[in-house]
C-alpha atoms as a PDB file:
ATOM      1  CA  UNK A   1      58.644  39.912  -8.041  1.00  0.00           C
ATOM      2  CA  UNK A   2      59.194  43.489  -9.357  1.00  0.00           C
ATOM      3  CA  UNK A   3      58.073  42.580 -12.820  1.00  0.00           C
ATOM      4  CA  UNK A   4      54.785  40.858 -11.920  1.00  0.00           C
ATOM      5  CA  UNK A   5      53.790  43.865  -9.029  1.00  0.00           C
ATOM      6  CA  UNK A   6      54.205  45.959 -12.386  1.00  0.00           C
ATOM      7  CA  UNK A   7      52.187  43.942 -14.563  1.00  0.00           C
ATOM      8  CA  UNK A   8      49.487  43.976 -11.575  1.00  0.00           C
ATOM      9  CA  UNK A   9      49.582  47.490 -11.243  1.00  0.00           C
ATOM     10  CA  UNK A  10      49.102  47.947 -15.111  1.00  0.00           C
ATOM     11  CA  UNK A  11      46.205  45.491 -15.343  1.00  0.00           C
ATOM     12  CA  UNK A  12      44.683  46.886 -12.048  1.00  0.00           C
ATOM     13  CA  UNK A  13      44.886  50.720 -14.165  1.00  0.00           C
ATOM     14  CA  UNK A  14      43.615  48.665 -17.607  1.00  0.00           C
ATOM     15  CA  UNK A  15      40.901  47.623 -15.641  1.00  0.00           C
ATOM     16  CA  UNK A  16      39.829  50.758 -14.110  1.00  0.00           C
ATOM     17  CA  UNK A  17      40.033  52.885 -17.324  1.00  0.00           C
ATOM     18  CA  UNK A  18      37.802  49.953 -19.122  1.00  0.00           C
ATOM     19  CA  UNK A  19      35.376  50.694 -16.521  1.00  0.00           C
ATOM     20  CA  UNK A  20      35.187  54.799 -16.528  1.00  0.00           C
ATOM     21  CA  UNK A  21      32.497  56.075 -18.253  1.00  0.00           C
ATOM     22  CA  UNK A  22      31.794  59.183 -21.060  1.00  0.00           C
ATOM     23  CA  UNK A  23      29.027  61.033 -19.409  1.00  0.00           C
ATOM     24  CA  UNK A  24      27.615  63.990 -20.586  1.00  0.00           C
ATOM     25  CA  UNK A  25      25.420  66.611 -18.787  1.00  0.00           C
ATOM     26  CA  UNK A  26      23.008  69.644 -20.158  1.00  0.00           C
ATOM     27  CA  UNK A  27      22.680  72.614 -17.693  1.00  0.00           C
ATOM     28  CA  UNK A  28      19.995  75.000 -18.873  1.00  0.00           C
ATOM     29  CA  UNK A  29      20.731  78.006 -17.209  1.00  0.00           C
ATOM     30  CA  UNK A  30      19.570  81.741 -17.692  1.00  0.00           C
ATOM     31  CA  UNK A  31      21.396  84.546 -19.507  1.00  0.00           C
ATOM     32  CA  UNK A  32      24.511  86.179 -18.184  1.00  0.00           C
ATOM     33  CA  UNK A  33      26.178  82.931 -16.891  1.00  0.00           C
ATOM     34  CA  UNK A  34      28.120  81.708 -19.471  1.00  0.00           C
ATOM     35  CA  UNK A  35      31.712  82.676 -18.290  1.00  0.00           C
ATOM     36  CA  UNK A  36      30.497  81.182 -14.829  1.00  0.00           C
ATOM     37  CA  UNK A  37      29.439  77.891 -16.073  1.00  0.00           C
ATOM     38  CA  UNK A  38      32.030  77.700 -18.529  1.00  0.00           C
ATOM     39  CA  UNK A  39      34.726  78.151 -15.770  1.00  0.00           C
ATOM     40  CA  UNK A  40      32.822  75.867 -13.612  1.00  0.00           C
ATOM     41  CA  UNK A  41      31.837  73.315 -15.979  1.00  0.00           C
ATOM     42  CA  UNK A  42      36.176  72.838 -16.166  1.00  0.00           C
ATOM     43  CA  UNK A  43      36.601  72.607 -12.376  1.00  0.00           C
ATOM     44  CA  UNK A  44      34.005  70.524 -12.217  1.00  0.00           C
ATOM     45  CA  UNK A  45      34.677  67.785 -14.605  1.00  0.00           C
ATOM     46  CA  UNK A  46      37.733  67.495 -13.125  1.00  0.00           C
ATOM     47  CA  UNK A  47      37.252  67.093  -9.985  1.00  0.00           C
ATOM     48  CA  UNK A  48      34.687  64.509 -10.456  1.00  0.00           C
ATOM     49  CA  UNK A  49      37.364  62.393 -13.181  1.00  0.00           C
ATOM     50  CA  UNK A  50      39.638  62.506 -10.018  1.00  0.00           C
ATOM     51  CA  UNK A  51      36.843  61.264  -7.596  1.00  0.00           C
ATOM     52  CA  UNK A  52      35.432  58.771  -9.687  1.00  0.00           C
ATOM     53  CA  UNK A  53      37.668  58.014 -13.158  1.00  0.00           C
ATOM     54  CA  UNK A  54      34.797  59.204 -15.106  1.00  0.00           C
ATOM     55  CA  UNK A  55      34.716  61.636 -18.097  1.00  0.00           C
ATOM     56  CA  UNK A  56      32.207  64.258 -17.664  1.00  0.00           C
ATOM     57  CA  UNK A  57      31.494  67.015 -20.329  1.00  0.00           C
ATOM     58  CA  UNK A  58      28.780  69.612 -19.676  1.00  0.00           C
ATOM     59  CA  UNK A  59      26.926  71.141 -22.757  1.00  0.00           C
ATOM     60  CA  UNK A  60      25.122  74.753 -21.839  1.00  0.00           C
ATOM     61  CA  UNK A  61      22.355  76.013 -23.202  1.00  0.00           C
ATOM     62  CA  UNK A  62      21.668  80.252 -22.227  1.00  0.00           C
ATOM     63  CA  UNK A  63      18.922  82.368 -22.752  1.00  0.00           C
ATOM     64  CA  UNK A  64      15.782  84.050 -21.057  1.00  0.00           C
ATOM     65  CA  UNK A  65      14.649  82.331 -17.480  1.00  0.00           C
ATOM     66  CA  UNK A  66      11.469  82.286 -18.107  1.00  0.00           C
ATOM     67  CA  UNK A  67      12.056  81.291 -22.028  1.00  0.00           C
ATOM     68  CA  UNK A  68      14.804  78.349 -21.059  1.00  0.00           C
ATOM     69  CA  UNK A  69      11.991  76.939 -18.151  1.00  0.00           C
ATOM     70  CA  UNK A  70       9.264  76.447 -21.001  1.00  0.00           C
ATOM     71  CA  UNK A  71      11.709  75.142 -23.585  1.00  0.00           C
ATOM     72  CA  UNK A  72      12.694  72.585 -20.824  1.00  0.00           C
ATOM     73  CA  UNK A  73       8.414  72.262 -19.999  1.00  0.00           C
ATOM     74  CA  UNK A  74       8.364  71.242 -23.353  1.00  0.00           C
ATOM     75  CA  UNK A  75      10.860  68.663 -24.051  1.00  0.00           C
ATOM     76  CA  UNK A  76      14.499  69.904 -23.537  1.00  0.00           C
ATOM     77  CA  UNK A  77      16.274  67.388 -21.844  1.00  0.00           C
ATOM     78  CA  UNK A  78      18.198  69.581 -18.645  1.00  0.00           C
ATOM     79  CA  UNK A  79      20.000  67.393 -16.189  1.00  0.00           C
ATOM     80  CA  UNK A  80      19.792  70.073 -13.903  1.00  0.00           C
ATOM     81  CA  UNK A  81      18.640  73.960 -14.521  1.00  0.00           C
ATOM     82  CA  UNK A  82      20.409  76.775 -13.189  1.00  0.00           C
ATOM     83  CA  UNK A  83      17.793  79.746 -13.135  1.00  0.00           C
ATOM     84  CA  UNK A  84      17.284  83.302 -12.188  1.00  0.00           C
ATOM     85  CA  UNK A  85      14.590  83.155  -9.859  1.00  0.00           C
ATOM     86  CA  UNK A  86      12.458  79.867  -8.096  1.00  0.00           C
ATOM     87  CA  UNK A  87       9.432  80.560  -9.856  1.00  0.00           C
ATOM     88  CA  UNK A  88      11.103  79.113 -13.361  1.00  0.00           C
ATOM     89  CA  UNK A  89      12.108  76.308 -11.482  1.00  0.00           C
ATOM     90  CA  UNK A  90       8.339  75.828  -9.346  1.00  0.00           C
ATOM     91  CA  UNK A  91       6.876  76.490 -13.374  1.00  0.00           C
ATOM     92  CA  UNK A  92       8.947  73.271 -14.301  1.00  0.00           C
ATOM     93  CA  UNK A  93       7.691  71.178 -11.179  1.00  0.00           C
ATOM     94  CA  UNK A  94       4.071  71.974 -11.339  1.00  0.00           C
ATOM     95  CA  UNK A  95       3.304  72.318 -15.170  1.00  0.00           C
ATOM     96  CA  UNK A  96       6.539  69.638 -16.399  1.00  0.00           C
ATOM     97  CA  UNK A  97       6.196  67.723 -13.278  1.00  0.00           C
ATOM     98  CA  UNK A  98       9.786  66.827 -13.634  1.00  0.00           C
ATOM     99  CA  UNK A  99      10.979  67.293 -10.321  1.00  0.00           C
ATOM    100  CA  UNK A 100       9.335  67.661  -7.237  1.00  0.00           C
ATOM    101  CA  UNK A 101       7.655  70.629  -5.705  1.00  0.00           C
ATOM    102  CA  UNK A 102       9.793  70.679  -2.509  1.00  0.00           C
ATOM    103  CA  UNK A 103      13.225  70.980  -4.627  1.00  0.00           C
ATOM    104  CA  UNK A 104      14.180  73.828  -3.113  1.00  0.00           C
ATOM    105  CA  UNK A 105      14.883  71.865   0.451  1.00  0.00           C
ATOM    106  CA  UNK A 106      17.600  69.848  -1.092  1.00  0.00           C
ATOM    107  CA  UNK A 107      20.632  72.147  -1.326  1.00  0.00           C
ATOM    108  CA  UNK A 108      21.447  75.024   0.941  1.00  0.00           C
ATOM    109  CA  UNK A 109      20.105  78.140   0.876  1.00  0.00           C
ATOM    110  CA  UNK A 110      17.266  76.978  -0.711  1.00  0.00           C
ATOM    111  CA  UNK A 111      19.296  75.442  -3.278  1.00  0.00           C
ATOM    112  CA  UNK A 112      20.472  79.188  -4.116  1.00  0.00           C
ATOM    113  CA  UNK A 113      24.238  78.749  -4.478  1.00  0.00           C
ATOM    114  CA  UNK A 114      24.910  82.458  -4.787  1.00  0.00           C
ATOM    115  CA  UNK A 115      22.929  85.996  -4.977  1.00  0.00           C
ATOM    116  CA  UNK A 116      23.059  89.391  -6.937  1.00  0.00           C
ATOM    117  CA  UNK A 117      21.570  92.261  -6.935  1.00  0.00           C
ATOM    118  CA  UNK A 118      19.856  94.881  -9.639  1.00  0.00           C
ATOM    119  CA  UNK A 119      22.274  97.723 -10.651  1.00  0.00           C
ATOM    120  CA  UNK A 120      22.439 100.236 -13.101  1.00  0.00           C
ATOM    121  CA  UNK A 121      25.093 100.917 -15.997  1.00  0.00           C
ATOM    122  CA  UNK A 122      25.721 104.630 -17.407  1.00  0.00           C
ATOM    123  CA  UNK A 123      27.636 106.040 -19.950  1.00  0.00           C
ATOM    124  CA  UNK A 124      31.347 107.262 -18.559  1.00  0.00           C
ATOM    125  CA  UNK A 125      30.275 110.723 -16.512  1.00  0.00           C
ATOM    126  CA  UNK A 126      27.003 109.710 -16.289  1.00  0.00           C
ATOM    127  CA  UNK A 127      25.834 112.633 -18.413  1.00  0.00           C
ATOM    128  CA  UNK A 128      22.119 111.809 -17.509  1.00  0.00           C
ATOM    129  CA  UNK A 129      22.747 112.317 -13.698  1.00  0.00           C
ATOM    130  CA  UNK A 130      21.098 109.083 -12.949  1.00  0.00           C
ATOM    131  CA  UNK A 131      21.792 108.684  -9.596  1.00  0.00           C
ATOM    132  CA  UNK A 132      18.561 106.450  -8.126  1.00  0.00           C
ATOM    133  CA  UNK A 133      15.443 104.785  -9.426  1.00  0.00           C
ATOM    134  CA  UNK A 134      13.503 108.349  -9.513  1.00  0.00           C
ATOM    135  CA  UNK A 135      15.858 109.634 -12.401  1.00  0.00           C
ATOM    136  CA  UNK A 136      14.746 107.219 -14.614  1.00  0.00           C
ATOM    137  CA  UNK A 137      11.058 108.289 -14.905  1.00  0.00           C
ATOM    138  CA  UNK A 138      12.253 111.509 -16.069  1.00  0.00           C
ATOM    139  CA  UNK A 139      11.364 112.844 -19.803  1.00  0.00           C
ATOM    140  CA  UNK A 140      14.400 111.740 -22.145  1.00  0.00           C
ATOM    141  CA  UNK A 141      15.962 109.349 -19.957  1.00  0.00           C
ATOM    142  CA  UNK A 142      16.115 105.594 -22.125  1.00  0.00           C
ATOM    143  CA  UNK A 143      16.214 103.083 -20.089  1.00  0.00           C
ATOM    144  CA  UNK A 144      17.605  99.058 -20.822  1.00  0.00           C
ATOM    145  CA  UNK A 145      16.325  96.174 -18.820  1.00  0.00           C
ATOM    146  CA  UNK A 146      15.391  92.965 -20.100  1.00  0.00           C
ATOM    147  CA  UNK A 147      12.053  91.606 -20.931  1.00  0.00           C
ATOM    148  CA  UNK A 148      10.182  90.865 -17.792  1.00  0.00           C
ATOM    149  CA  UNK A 149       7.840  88.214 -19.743  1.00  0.00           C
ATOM    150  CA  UNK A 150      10.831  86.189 -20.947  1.00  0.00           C
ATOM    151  CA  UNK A 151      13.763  87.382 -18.112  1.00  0.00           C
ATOM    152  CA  UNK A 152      14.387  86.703 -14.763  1.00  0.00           C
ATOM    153  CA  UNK A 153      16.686  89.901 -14.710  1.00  0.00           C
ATOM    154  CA  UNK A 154      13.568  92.077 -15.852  1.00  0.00           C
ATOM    155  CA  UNK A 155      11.277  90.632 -13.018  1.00  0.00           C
ATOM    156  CA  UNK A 156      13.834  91.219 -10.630  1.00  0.00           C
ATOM    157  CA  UNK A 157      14.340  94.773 -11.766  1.00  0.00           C
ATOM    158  CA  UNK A 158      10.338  95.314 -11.607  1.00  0.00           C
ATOM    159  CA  UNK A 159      10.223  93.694  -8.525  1.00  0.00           C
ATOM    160  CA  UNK A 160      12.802  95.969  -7.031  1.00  0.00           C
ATOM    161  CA  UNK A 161      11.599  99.686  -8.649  1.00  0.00           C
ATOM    162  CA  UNK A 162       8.297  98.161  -7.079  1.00  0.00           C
ATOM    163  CA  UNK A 163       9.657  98.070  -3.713  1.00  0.00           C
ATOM    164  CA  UNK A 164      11.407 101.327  -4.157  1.00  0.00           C
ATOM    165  CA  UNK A 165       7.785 103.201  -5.396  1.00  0.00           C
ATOM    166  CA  UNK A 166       6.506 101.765  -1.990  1.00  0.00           C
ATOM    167  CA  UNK A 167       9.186 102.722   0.066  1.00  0.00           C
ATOM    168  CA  UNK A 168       9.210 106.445  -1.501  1.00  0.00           C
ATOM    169  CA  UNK A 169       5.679 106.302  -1.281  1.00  0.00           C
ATOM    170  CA  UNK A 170       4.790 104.704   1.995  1.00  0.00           C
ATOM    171  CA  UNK A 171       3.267 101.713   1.051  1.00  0.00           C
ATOM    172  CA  UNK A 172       1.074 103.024  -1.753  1.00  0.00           C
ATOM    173  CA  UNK A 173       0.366 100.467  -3.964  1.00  0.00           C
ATOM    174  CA  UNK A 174      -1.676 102.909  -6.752  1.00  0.00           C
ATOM    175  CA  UNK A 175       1.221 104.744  -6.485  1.00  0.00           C
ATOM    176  CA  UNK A 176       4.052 102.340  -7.277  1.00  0.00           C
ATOM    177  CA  UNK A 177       1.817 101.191  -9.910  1.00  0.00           C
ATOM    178  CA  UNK A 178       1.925 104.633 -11.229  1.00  0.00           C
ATOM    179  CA  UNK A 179       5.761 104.800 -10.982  1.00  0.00           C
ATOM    180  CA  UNK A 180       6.558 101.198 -12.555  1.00  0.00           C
ATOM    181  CA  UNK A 181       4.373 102.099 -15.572  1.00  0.00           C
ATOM    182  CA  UNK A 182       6.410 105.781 -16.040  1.00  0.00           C
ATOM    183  CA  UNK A 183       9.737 103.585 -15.675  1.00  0.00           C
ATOM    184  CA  UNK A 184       8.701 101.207 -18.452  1.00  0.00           C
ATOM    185  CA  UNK A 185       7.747 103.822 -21.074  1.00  0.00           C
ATOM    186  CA  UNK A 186      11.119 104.987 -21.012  1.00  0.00           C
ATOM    187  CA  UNK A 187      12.141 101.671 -22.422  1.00  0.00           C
ATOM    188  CA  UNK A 188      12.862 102.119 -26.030  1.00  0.00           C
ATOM    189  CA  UNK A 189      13.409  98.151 -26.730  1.00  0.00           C
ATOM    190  CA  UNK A 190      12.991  95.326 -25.180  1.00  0.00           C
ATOM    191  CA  UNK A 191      15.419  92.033 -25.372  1.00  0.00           C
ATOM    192  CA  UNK A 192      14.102  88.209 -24.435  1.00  0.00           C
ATOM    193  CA  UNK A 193      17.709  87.907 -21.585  1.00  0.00           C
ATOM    194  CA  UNK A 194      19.730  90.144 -19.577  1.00  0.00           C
ATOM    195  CA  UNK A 195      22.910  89.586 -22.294  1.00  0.00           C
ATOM    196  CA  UNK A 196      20.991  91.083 -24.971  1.00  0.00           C
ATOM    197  CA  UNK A 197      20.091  94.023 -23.180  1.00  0.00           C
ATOM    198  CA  UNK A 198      23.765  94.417 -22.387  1.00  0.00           C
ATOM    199  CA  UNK A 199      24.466  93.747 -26.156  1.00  0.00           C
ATOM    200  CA  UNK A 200      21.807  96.180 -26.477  1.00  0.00           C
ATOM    201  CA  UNK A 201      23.018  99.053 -24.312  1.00  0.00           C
ATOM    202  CA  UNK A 202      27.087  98.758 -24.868  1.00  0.00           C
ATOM    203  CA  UNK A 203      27.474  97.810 -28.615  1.00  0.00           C
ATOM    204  CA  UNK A 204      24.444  98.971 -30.025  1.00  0.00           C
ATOM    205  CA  UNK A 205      24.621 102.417 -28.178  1.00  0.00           C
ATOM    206  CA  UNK A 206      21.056 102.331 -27.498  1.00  0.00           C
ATOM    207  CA  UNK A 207      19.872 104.016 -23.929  1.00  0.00           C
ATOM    208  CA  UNK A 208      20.698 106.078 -20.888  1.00  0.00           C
ATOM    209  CA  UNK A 209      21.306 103.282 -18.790  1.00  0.00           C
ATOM    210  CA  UNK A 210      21.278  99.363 -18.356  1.00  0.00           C
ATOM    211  CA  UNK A 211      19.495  98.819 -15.571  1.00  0.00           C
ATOM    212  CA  UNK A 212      20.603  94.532 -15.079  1.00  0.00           C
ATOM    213  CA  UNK A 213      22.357  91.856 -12.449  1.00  0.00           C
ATOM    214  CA  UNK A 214      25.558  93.280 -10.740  1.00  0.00           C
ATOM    215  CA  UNK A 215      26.999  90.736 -11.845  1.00  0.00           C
ATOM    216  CA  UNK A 216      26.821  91.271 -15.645  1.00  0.00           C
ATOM    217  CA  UNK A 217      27.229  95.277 -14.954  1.00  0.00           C
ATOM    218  CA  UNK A 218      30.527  94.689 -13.452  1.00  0.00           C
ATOM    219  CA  UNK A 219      31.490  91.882 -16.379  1.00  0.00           C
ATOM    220  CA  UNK A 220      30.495  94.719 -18.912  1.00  0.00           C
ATOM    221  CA  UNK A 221      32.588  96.803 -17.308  1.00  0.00           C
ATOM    222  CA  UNK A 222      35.680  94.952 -17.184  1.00  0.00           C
ATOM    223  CA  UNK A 223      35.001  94.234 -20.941  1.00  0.00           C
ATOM    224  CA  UNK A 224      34.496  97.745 -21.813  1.00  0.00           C
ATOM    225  CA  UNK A 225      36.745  98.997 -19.491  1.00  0.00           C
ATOM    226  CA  UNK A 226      36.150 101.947 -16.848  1.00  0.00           C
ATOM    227  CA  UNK A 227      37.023 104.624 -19.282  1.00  0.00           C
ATOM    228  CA  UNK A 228      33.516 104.143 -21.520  1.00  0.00           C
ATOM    229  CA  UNK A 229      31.231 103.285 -18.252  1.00  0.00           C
ATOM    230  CA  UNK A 230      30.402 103.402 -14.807  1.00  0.00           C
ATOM    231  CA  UNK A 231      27.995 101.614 -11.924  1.00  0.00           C
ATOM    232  CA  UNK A 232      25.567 103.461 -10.181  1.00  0.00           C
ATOM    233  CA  UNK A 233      23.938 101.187  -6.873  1.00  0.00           C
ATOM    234  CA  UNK A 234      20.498 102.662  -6.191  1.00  0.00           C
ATOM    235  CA  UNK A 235      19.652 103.585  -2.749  1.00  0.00           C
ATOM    236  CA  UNK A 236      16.817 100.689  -2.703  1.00  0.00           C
ATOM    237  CA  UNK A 237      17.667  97.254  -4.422  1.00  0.00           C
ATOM    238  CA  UNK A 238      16.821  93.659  -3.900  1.00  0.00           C
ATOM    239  CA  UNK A 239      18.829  90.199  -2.917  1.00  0.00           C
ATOM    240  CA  UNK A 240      18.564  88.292  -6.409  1.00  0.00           C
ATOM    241  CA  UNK A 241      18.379  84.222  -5.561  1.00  0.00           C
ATOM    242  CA  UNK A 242      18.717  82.435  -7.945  1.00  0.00           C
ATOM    243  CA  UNK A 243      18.574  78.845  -7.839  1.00  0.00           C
ATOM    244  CA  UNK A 244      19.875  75.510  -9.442  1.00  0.00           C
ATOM    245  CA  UNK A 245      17.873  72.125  -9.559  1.00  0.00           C
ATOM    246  CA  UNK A 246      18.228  68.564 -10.475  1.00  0.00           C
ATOM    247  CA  UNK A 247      15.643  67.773 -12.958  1.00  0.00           C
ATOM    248  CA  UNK A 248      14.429  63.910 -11.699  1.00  0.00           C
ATOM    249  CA  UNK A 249      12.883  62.454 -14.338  1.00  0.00           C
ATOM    250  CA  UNK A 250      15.570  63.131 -17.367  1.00  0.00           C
ATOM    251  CA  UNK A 251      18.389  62.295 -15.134  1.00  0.00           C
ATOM    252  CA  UNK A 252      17.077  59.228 -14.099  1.00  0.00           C
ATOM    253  CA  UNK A 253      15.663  58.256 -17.694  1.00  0.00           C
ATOM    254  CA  UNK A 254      19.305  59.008 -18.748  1.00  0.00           C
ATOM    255  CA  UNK A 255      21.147  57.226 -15.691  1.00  0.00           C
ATOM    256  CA  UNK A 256      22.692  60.647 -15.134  1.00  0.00           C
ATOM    257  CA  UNK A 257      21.630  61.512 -11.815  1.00  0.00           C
ATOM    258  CA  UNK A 258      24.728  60.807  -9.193  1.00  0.00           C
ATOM    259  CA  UNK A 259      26.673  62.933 -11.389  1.00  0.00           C
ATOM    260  CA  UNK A 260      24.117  66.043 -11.752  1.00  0.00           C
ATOM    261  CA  UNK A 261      23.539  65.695  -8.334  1.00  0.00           C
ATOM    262  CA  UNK A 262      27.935  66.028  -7.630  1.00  0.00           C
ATOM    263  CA  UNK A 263      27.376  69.018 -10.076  1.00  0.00           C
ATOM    264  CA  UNK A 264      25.381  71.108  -8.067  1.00  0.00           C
ATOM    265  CA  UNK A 265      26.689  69.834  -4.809  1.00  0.00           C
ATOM    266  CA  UNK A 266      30.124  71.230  -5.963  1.00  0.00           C
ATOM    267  CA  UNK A 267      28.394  74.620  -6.398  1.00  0.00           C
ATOM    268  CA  UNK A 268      28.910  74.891  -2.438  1.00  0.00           C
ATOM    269  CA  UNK A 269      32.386  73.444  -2.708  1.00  0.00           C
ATOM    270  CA  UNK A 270      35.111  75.919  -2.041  1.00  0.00           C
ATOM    271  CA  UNK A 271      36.190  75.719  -5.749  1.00  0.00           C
ATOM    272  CA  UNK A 272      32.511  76.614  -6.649  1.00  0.00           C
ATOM    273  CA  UNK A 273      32.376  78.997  -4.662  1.00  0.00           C
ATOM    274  CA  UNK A 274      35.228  80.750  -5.745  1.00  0.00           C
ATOM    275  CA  UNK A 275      34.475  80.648  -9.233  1.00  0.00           C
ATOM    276  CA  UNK A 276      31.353  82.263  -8.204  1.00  0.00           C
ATOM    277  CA  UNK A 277      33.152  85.383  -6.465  1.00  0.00           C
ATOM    278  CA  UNK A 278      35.942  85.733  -9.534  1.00  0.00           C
ATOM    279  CA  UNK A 279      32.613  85.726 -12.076  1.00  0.00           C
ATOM    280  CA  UNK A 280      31.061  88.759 -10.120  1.00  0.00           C
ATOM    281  CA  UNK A 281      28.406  86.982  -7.985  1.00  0.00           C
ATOM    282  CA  UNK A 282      27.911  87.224  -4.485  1.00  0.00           C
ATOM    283  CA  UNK A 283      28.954  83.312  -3.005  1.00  0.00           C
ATOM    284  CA  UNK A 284      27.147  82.304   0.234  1.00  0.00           C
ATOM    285  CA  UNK A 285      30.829  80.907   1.620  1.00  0.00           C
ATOM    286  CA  UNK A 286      32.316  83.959   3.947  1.00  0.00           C
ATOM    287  CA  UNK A 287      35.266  83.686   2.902  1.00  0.00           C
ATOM    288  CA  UNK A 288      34.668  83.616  -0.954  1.00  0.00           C
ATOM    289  CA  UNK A 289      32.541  86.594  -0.226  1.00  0.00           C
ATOM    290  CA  UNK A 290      34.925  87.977   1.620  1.00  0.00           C
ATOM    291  CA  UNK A 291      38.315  87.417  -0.708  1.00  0.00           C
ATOM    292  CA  UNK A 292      35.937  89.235  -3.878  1.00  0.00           C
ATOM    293  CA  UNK A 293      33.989  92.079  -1.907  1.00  0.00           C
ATOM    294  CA  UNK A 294      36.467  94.837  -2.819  1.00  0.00           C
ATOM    295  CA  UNK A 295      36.491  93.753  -6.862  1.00  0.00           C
END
């Protein structure tokens, strides 16, 4: 009886590995998010092996926002896109029509798994004195962001010295015009994505100060180390969203889209949330935010 439970059991397992499947997934995401995806993409794939006997691997592709939502516009087959702000994604819907215009209402937070912030990145001592947006309008100060036509980084940055000129300024708008154009001819180059302005700023030794995500400030600066730079948090900044989306019609001309849809749903998982707190973002979960505050 022993013998033929065993040769059950190993014809039951023959069976079930016959029927797993080699599925393979493209997330187009935005600059600074490799080491989070590629972290997550590991987690991930095995979690869903263990749920469903499956094999999933997950090919990235990083760059721009704004650059990686045309390129997908215009034929690059995402499962899903994980983007620095919901206008990429709304530019996808409306002029791709690949998903629909409501996406945002099918994950939490409006389908924002995690925030950031805009923060700035100085040379150790900060020999500038850069201490808030203000000090980088002044003569001589260079100043690294991103490429707002291409980045989601650079729109949040303008978006946020915009709201500091109107704060400073009580609400007028000539006047944070005035400032945002002072700020952007201390830029003395431009890059398409928020990595390349890092690249830009720490190995190039171009600029004053990086002005980019927290998140990639504080992964430059645990690259770098604490002895070459430092962060400076501005007195005004703004909650960064961004947000992840299924992309309908390639996942459902490629039959991929229960497993795209598990991907992003495990971006709210405890694991996923986790992963987001160890890689510097700021997880919606309490107690992920909670266990990586103090980092």
């Amino acid at each position: 009886m022993k013998s033929i439970a065993a040769i059950f059991f190993v014809f039951a397992l023959a069976l079930s590995s016959a029927g797993a499947k080699d599925l393979k997934l493209l997330n187009v995401s935005y600059d600074p998010t490799r080491e989070l995806y590629q972290e997550f993409n590991t987690a991930f794939a095995k979690h869903w092996q263990a749920k469903t006997g499956d094999k999933v691997t997950v090919q990235q592709s990083h760059g721009g926002s704004g650059k990686q939502a045309r390129s997908v516009i215009d034929g690059l087959e995402a499962d899903v896109v994980t983007l620095a702000l919901a206008y990429d994604v709304d530019a996808i819907a409306e002029k791709g029509r690949l998903l629909p215009k409501d996406w945002q209402a099918r994950l939490p937070h409006n389908s924002a798994p995690y925030t950031s912030t805009i923060v700035f990145l100085v040379r150790k001592g900060n020999p500038k004195g850069i201490k808030d947006w203000n000090d980088l309008i002044k003569p001589g100060v260079g100043i690294i962001p991103a490429n707002p036509k291409t980045s989601g980084a650079a729109r949040w940055t303008y978006l946020a010295a915009w709201g500091y000129a109107l704060k400073q300024n009580n609400g007028d708008e000539a006047k944070a015009k005035e400032f945002v154009a002072k700020f952007y001819k201390n830029v003395p180059v431009f890059d398409t994505g928020a990595r390349g302005a890092t690249t830009t700023f720490i190995q190039r030794g171009i600029g004053d100060v990086l002005v980019n995500w927290e998140n990639e400030a504080y992964a430059a600066l645990r690259e770098a180390g604490p002895d070459k730079f430092e962060i400076i948090t501005p007195s005004v900044s703004i909650l960064a969203e961004p947000t992840v989306a299924l992309v309908d019609r390639v996942t459902k001309r490629k039959g991929t889209a229960d497993v795209a849809k598990g991907y992003l749903d495990y971006l709210y998982s405890d694991e996923g949330q986790d992963i987001a707190g160890k890689n510097f973002y700021r997880p919606r979960s309490e107690k992920a935010l909670a266990k990586y505050a103090g980092q």
